[in-house]
N, C-alpha and C. Protein backbone atom coordinates (compact mmCIF):
# COMPACT_ATOMS: atom_id res chain seq x y z
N UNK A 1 92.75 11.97 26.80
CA UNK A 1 93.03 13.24 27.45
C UNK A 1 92.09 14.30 26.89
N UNK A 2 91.85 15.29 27.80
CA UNK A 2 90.71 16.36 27.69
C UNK A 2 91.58 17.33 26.23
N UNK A 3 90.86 17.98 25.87
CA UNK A 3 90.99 18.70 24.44
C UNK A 3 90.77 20.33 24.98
N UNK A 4 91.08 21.34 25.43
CA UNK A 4 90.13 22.59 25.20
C UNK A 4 90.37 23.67 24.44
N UNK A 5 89.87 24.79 24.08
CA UNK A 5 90.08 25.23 23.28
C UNK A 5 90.92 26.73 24.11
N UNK A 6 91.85 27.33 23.27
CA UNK A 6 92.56 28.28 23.68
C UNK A 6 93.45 29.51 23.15
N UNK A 7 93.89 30.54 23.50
CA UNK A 7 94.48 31.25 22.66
C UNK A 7 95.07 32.26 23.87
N UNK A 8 96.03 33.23 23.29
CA UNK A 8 96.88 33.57 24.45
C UNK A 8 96.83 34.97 24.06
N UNK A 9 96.99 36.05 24.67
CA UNK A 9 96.16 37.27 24.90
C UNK A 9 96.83 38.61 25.92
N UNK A 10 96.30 39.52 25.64
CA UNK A 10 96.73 40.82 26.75
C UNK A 10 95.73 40.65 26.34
N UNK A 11 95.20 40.74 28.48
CA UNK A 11 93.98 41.22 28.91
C UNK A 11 93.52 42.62 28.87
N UNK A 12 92.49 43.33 28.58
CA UNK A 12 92.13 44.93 28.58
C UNK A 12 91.34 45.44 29.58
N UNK A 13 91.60 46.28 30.38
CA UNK A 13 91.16 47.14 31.50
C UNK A 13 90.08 47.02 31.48
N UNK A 14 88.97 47.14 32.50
CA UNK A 14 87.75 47.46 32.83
C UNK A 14 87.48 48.68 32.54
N UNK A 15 88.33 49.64 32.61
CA UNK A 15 87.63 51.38 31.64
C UNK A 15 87.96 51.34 30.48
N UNK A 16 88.56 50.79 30.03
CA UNK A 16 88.66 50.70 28.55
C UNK A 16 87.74 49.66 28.06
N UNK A 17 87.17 48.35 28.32
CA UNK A 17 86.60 48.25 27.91
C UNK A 17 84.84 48.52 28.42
N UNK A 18 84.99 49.31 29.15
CA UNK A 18 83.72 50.51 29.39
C UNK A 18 83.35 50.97 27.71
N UNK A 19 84.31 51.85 27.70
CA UNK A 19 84.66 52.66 26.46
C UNK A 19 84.52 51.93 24.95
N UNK A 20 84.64 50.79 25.14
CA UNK A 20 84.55 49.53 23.92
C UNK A 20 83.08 49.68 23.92
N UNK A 21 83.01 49.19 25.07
CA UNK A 21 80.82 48.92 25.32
C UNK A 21 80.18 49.78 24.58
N UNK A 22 80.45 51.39 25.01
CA UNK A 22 80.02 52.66 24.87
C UNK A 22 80.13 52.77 23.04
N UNK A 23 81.22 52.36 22.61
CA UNK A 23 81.07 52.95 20.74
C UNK A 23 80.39 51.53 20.12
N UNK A 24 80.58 50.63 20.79
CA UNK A 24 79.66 49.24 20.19
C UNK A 24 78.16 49.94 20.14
N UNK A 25 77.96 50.55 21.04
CA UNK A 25 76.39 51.02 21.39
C UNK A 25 75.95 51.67 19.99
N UNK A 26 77.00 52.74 20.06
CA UNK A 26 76.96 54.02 19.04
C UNK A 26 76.95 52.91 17.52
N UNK A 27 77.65 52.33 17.64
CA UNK A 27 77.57 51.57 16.10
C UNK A 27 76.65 50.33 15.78
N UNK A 28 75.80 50.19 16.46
CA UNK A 28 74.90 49.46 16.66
C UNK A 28 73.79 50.15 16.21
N UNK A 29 73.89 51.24 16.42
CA UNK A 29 72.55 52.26 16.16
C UNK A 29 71.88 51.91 14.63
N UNK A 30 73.04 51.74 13.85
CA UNK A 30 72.35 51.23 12.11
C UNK A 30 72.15 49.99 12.21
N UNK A 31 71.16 49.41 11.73
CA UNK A 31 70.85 48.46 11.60
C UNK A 31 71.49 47.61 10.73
N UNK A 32 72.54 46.67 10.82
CA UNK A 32 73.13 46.02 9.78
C UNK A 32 73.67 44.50 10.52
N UNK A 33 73.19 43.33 9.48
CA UNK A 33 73.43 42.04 10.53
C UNK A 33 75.11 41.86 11.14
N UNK A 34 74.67 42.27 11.79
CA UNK A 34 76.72 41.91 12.31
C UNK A 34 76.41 40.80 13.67
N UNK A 35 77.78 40.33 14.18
CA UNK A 35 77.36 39.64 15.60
C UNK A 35 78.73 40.44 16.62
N UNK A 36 78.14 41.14 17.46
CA UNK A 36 79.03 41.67 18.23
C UNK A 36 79.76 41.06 19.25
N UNK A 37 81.27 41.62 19.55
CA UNK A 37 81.69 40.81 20.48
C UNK A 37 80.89 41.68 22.41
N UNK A 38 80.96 40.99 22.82
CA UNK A 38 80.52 41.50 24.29
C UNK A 38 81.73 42.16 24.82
N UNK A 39 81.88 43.78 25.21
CA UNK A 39 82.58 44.17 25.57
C UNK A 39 83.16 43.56 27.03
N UNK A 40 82.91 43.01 27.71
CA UNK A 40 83.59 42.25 28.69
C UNK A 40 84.64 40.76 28.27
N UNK A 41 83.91 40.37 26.99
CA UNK A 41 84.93 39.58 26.24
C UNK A 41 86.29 40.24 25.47
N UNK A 42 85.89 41.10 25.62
CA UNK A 42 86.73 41.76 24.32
C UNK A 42 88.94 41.86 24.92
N UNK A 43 89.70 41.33 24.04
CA UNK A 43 90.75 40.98 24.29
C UNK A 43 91.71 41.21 22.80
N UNK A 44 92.91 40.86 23.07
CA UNK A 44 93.83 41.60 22.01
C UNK A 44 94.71 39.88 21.96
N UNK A 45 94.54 39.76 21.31
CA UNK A 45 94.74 38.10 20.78
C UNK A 45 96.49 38.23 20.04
N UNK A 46 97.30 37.04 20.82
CA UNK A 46 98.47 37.35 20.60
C UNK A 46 98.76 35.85 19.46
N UNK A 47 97.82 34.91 19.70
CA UNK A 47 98.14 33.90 18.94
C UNK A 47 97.22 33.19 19.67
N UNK A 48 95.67 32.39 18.36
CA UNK A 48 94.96 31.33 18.50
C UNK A 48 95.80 30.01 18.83
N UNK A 49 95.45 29.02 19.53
CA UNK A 49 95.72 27.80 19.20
C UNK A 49 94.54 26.86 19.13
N UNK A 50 93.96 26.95 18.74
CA UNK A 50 92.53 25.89 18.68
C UNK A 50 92.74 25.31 20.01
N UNK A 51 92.33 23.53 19.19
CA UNK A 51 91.85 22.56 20.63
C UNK A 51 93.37 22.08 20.68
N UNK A 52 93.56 22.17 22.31
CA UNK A 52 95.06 21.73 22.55
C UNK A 52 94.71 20.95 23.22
N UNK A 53 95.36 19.87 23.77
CA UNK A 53 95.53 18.67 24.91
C UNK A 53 95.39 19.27 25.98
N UNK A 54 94.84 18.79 27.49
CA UNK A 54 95.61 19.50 28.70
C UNK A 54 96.73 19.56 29.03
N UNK A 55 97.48 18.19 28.81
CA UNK A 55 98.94 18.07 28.77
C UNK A 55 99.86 18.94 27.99
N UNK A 56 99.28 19.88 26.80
CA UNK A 56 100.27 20.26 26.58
C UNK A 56 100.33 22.00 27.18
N UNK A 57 99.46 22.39 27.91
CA UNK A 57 99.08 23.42 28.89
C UNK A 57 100.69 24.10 29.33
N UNK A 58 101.09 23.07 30.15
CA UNK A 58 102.35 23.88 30.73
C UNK A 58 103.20 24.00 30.02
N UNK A 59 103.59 23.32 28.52
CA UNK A 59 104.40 22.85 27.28
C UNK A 59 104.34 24.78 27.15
N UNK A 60 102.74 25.35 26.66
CA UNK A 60 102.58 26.53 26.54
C UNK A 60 102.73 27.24 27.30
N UNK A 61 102.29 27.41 28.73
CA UNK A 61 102.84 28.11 29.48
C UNK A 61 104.44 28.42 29.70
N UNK A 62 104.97 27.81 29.40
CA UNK A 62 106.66 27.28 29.53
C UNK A 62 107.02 28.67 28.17
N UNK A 63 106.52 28.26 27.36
CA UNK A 63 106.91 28.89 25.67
C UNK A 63 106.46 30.58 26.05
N UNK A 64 105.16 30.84 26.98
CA UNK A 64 104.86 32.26 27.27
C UNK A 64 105.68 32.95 28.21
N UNK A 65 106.50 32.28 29.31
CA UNK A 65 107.50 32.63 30.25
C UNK A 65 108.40 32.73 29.59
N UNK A 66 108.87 31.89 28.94
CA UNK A 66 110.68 32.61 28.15
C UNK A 66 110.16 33.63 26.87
N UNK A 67 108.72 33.74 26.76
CA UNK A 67 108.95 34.59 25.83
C UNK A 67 108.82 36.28 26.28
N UNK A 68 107.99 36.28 27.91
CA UNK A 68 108.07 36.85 27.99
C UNK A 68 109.35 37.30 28.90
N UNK A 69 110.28 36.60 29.16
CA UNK A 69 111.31 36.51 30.13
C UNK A 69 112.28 38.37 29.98
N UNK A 70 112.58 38.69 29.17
CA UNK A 70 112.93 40.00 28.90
C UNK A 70 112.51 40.96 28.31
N UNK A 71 111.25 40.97 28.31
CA UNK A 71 109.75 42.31 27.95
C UNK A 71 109.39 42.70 29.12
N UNK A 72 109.48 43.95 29.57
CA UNK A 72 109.65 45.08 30.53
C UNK A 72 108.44 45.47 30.30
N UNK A 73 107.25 45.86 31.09
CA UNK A 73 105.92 46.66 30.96
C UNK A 73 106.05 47.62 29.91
N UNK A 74 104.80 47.77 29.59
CA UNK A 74 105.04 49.16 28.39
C UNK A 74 103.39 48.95 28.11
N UNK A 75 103.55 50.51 27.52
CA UNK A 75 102.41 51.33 27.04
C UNK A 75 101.75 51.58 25.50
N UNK A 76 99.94 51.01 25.66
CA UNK A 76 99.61 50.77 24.50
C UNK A 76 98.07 51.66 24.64
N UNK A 77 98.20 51.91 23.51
CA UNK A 77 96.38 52.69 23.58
C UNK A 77 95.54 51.81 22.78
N UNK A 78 94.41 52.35 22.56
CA UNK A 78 93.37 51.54 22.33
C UNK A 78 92.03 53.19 21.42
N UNK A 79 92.61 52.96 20.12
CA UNK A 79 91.94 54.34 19.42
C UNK A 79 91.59 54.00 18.09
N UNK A 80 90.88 55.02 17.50
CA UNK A 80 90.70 54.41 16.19
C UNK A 80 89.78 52.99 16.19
N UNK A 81 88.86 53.46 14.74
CA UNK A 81 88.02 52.19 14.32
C UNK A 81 88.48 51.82 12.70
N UNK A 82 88.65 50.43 12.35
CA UNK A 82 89.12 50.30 11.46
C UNK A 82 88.14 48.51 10.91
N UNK A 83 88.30 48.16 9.43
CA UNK A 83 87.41 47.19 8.89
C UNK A 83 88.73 46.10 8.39
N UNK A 84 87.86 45.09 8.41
CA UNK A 84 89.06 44.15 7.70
C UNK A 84 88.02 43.36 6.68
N UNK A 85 88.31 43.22 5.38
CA UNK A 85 89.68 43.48 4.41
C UNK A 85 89.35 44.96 4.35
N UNK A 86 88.33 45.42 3.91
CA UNK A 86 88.38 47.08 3.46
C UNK A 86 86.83 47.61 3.72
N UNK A 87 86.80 49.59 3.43
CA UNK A 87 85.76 50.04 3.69
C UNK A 87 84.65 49.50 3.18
N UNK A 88 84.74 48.55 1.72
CA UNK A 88 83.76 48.49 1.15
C UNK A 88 83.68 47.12 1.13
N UNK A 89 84.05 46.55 1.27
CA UNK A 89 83.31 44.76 2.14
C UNK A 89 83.69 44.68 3.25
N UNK A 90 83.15 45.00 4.13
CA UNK A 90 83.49 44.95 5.88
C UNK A 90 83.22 43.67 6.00
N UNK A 91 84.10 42.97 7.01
CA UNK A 91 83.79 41.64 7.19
C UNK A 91 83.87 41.59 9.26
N UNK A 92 84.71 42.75 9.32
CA UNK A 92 85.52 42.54 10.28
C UNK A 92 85.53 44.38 10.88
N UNK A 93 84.55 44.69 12.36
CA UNK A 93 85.10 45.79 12.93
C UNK A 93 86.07 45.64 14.03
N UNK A 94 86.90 46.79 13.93
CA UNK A 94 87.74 46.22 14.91
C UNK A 94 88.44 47.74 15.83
N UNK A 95 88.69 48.06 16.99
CA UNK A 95 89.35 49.20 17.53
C UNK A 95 90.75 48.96 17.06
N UNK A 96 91.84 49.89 16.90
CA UNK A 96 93.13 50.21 16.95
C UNK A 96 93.92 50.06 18.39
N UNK A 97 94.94 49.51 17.66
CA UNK A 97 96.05 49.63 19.22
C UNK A 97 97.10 50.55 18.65
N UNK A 98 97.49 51.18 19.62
CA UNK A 98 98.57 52.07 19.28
C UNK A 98 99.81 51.74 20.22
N UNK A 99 100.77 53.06 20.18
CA UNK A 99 102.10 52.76 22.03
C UNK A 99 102.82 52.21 21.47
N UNK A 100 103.82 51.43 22.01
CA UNK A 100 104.46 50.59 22.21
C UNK A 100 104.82 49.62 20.75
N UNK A 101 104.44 49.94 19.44
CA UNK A 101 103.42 48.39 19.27
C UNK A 101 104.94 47.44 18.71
N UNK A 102 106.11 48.33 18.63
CA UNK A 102 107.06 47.18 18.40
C UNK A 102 107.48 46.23 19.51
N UNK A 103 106.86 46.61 20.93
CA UNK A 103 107.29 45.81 21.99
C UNK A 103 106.14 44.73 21.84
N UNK A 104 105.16 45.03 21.36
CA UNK A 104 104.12 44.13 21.24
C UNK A 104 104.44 43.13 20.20
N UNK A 105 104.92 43.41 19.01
CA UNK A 105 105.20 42.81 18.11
C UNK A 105 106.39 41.64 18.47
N UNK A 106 107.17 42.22 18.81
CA UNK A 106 108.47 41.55 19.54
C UNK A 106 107.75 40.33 20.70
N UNK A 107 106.81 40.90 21.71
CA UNK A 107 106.14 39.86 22.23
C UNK A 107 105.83 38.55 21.26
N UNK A 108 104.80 39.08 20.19
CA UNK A 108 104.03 37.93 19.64
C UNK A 108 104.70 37.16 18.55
N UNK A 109 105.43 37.73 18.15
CA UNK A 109 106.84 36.97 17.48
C UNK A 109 107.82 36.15 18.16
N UNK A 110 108.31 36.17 19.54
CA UNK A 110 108.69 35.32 20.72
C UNK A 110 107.82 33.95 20.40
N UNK A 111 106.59 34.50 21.08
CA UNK A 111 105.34 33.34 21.18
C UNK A 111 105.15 32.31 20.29
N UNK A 112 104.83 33.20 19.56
CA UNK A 112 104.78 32.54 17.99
C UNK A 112 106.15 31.69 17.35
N UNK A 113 107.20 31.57 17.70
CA UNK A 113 108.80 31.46 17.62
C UNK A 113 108.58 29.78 18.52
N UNK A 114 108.15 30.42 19.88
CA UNK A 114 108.21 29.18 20.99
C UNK A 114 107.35 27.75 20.56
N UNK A 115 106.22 28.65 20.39
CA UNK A 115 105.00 27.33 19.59
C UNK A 115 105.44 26.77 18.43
N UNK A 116 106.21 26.74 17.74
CA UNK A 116 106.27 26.52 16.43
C UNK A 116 107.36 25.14 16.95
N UNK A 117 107.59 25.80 18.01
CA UNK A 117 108.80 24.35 18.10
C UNK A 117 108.14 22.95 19.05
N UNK A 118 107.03 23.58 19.28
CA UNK A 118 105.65 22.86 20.18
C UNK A 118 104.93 22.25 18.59
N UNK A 119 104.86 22.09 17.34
CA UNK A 119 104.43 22.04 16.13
C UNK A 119 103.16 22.75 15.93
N UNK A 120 102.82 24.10 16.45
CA UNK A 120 102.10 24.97 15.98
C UNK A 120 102.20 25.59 15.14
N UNK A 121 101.57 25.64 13.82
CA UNK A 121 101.81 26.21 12.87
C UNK A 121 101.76 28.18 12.89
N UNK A 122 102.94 28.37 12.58
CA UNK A 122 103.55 29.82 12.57
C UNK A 122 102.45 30.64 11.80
N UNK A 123 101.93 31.93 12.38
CA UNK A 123 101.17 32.89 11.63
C UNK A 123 102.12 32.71 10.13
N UNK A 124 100.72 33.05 8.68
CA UNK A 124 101.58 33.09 7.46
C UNK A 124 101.45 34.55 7.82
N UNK A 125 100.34 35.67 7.80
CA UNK A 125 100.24 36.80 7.62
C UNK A 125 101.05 37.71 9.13
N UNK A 126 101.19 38.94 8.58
CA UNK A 126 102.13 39.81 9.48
C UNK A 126 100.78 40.19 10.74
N UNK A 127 101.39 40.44 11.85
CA UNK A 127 100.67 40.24 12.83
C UNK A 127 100.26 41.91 13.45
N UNK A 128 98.73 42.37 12.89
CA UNK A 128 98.13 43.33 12.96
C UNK A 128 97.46 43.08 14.22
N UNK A 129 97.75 44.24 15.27
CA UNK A 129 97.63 44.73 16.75
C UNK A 129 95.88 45.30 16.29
N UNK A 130 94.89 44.81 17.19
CA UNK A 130 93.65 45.38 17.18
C UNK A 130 92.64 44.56 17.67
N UNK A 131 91.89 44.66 18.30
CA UNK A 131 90.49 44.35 19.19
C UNK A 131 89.06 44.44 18.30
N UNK A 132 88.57 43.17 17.77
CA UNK A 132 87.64 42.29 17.28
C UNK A 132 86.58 43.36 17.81
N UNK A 133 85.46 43.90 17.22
CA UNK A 133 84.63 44.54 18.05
C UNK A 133 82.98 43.75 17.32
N UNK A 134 83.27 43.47 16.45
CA UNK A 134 82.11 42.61 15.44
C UNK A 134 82.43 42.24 14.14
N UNK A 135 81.70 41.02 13.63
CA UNK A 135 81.49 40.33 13.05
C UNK A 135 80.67 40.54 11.56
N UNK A 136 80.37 40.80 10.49
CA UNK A 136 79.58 41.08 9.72
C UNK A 136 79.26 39.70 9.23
N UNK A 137 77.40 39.40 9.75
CA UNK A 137 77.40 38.22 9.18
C UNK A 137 77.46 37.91 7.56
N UNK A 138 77.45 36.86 7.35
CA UNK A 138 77.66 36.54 6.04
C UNK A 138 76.29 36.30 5.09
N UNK A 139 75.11 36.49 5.50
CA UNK A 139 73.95 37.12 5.00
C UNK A 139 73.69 38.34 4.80
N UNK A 140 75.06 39.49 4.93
CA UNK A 140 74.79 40.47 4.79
C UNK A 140 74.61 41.30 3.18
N UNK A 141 74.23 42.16 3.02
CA UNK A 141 74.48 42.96 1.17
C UNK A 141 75.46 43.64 1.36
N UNK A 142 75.56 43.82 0.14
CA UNK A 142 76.97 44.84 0.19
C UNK A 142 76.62 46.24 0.25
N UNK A 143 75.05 46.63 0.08
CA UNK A 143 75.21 47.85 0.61
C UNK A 143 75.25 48.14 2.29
N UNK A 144 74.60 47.01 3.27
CA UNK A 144 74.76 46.85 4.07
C UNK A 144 76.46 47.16 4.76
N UNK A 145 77.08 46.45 3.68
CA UNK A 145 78.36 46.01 4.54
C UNK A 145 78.92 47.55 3.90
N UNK A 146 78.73 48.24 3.23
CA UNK A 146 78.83 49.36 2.85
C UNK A 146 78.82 50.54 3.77
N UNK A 147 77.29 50.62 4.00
CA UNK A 147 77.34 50.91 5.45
C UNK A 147 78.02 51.24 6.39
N UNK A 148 78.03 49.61 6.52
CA UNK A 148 79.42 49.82 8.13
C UNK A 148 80.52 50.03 7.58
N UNK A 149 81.16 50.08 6.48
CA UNK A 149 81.94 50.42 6.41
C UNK A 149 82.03 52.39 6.51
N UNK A 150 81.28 52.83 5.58
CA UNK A 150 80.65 54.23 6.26
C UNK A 150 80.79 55.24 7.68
N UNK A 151 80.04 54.42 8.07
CA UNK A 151 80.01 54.73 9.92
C UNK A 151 81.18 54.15 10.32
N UNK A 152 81.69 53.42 10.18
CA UNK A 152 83.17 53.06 10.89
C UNK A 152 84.23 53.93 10.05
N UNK A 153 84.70 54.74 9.15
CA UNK A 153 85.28 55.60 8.90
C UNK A 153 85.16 56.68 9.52
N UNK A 154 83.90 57.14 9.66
CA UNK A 154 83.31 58.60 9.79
C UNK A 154 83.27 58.45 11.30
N UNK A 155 83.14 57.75 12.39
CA UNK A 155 83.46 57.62 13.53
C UNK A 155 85.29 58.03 14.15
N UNK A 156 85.00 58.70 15.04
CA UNK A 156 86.57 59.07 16.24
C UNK A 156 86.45 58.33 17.13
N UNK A 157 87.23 57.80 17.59
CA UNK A 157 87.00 57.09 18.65
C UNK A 157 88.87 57.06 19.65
N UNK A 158 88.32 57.09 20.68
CA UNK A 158 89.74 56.94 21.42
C UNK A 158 89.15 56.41 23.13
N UNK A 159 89.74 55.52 22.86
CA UNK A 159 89.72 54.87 25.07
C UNK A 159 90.76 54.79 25.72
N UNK A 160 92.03 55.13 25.60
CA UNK A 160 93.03 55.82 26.51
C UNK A 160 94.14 54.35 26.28
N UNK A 161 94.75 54.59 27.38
CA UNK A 161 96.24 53.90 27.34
C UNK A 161 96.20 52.85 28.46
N UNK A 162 96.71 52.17 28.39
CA UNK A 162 96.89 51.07 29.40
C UNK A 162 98.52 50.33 29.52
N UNK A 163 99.02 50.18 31.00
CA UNK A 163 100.42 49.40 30.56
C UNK A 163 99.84 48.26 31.12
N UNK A 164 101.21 47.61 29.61
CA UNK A 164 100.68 45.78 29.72
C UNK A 164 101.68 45.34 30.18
N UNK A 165 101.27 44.28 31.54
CA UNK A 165 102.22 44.03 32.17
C UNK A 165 102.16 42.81 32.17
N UNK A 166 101.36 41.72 31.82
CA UNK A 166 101.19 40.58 31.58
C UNK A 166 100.83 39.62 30.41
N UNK A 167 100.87 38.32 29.81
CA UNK A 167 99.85 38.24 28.91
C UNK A 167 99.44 36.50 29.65
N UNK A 168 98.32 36.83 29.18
CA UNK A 168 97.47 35.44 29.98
C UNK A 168 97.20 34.29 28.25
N UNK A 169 97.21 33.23 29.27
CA UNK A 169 96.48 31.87 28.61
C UNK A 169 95.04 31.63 28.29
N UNK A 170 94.17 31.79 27.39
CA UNK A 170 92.62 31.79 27.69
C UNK A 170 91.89 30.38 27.38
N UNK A 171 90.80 30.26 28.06
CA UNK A 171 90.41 29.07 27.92
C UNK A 171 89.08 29.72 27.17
N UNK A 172 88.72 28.99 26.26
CA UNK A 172 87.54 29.63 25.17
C UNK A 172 86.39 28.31 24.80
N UNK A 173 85.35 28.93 25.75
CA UNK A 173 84.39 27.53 25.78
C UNK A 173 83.04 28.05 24.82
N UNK A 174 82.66 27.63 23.23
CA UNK A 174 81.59 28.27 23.10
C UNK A 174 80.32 27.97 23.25
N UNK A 175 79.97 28.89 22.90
CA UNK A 175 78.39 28.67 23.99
C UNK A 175 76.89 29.38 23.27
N UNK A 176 76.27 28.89 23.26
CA UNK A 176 74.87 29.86 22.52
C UNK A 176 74.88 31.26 22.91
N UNK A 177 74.89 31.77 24.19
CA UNK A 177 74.84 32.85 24.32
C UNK A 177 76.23 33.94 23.96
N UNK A 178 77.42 33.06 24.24
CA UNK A 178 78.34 33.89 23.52
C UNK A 178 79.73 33.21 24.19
N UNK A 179 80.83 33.48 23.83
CA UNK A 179 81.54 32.20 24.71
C UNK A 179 81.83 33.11 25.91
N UNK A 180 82.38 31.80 26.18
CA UNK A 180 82.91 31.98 28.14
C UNK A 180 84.38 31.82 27.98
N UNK A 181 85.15 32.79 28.85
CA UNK A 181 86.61 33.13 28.45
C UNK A 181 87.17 32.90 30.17
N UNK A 182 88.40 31.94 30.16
CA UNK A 182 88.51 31.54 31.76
C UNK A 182 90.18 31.30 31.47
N UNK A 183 90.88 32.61 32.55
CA UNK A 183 92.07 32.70 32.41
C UNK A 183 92.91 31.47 33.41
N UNK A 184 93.68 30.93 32.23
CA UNK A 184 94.33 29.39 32.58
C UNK A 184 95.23 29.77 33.08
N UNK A 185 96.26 30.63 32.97
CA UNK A 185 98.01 31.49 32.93
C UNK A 185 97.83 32.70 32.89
N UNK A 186 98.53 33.46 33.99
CA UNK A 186 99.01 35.00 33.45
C UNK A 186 100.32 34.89 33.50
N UNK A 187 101.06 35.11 33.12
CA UNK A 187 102.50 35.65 32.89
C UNK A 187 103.00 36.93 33.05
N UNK A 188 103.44 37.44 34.39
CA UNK A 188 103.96 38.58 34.40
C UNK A 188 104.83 38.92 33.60
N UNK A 189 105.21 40.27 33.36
CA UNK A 189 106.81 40.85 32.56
C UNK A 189 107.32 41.54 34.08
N UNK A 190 108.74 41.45 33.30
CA UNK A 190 109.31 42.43 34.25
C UNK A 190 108.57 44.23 34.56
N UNK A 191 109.44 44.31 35.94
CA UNK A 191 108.71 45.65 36.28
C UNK A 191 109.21 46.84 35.50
């Protein structure tokens, strides 16, 4: 049986991620090795699952319907730039989510709840809401990564609000030029 790779997700608006494109630009301006995500990729990741079976596709889809079975639409922004682990070894840029975020949380804790009984191993760490914006490669210096850490403090940033009314299944194929993202499942919420 086929293997592909996948992870499950709220999709982000086309003006918002306009607005993603637009401060990637701005932070791009310093020269520092990072690998950026492509603002048309760019997504709010509710739980990886690597390479899954095809067969077990609807197993997951099944686990995203009851989880989302009593989550009502609701409202999340998309503000703020922030580093992971910290300002001064950036490894990780990333935008802020704001709104809602205990309905979000409550989502990905469902999910995460459903898979586990599918034998997916349960997030260990607490589950921080935010959008991947680049990569700091790992040839970088630390004054480099210094840097970005720098300009990503000293940057404002805000791209507005969006209600999430769904969360989709992604299919994640990678690729030299950058991967290819092909929605398997959406899952409505209630209205």
């Amino acid at each position: 049986m086929e293997d592909i790779r996948a992870f499950i997700a709220v999709e982000i608006p086309a003006e918002i991620k306009q607005k993603l494109a637009e401060i990637e630009e701005k932070l791009r301006s310093r020269k520092y090795p990072a690998k950026w995500v492509a603002a048309d990729s760019i997504h709010l990741t509710l739980k990886f699952l690597g390479n899954i079976s095809l067969d077990t596709v609807p197993k997951v889809r099944d686990v995203m319907e009851e989880a989302s079975l009593y989550v009502p639409s609701f409202q999340i922004g998309i503000n703020g730039l922030g580093v992971f682990p910290n300002l001064n070894h950036v490894q990780i840029i990333w935008a802020g989510v704001s709104g809602d975020l205990a309905r979000l949380i409550e989502l990905q804790k469902n999910i995460d709840s459903g898979l586990e009984k599918l034998g997916f191993t349960p997030e260990s760490r607490p589950f921080t809401a935010h959008l991947t914006l680049a990569r700091i490669r790992d040839e970088a210096s630390n004054t480099e990564r210094d840097i970005a850490g720098k300009m990503v403090n000293a940057v404002q940033f805000e791209a507005g609000n969006f209600k999430v009314e769904s969360v989709s299944l992604i299919k994640s194929e990678l690729r030299r030029e950058g991967p290819l993202y092909t929605r398997i499942a959406s899952i409505p919420f209630l209205p």
